[in-house]
Protein backbone atom coordinates (compact mmCIF):
# COMPACT_ATOMS: atom_id res chain seq x y z
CA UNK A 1 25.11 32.14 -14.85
CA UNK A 2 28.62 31.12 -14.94
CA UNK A 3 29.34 33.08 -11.79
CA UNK A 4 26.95 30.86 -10.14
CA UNK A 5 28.42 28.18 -11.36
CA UNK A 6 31.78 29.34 -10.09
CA UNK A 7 30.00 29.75 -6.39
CA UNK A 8 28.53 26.09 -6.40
CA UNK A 9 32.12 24.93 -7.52
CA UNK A 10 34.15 26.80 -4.50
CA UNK A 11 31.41 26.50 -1.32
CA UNK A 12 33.20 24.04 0.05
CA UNK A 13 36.47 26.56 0.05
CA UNK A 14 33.92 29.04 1.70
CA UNK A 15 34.07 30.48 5.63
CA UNK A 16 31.72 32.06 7.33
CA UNK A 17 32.79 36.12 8.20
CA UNK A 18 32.05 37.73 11.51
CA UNK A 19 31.50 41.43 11.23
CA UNK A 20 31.98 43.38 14.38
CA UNK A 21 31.12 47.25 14.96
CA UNK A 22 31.97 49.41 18.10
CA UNK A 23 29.41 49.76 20.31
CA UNK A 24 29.51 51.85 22.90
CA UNK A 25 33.46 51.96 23.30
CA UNK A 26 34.15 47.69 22.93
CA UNK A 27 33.81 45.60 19.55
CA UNK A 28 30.91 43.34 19.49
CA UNK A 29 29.73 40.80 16.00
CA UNK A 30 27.08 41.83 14.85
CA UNK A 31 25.43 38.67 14.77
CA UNK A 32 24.70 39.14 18.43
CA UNK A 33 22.78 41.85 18.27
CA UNK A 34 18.73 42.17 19.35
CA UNK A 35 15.96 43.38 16.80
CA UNK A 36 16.31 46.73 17.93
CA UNK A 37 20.22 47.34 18.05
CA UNK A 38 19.78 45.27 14.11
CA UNK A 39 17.55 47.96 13.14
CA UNK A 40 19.53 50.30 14.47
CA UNK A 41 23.20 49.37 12.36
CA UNK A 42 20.97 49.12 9.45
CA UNK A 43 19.89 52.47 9.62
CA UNK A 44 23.93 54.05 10.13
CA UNK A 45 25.13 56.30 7.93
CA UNK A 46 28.54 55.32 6.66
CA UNK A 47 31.39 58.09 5.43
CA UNK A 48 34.89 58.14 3.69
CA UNK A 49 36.69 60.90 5.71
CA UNK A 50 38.92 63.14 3.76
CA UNK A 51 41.28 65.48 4.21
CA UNK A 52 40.65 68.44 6.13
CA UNK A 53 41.37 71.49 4.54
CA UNK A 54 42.63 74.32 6.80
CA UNK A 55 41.82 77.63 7.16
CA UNK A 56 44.09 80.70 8.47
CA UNK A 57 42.26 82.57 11.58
């Protein structure tokens, strides 16, 4: 509750974020995207890449 509170108090302060993602080799927001290319970043599997480990040949 007082989180919400918080929220209501600050909108004002609040801006509106534009996400992008590369499609196809260029950046695009994701806000323009059609139904199917929505479904379609929805359904992405996201990763953290670590460190490869190598191994002698």
């Amino acid at each position: 509750m007082k989180n919400e509170k918080t929220l209501e108090n600050l909108q004002h302060k609040r801006t509106k974020c534009i996400v992008y993602t590369r499609v196809m080799g260029y950046h695009r927001p994701i806000e323009s995207f059609n139904i199917g290319k929505i479904g379609e970043h929805r359904e992405r599997r996201f990763f953290i890449e670590s460190a490869m480990h190598h191994h002698d040949r």
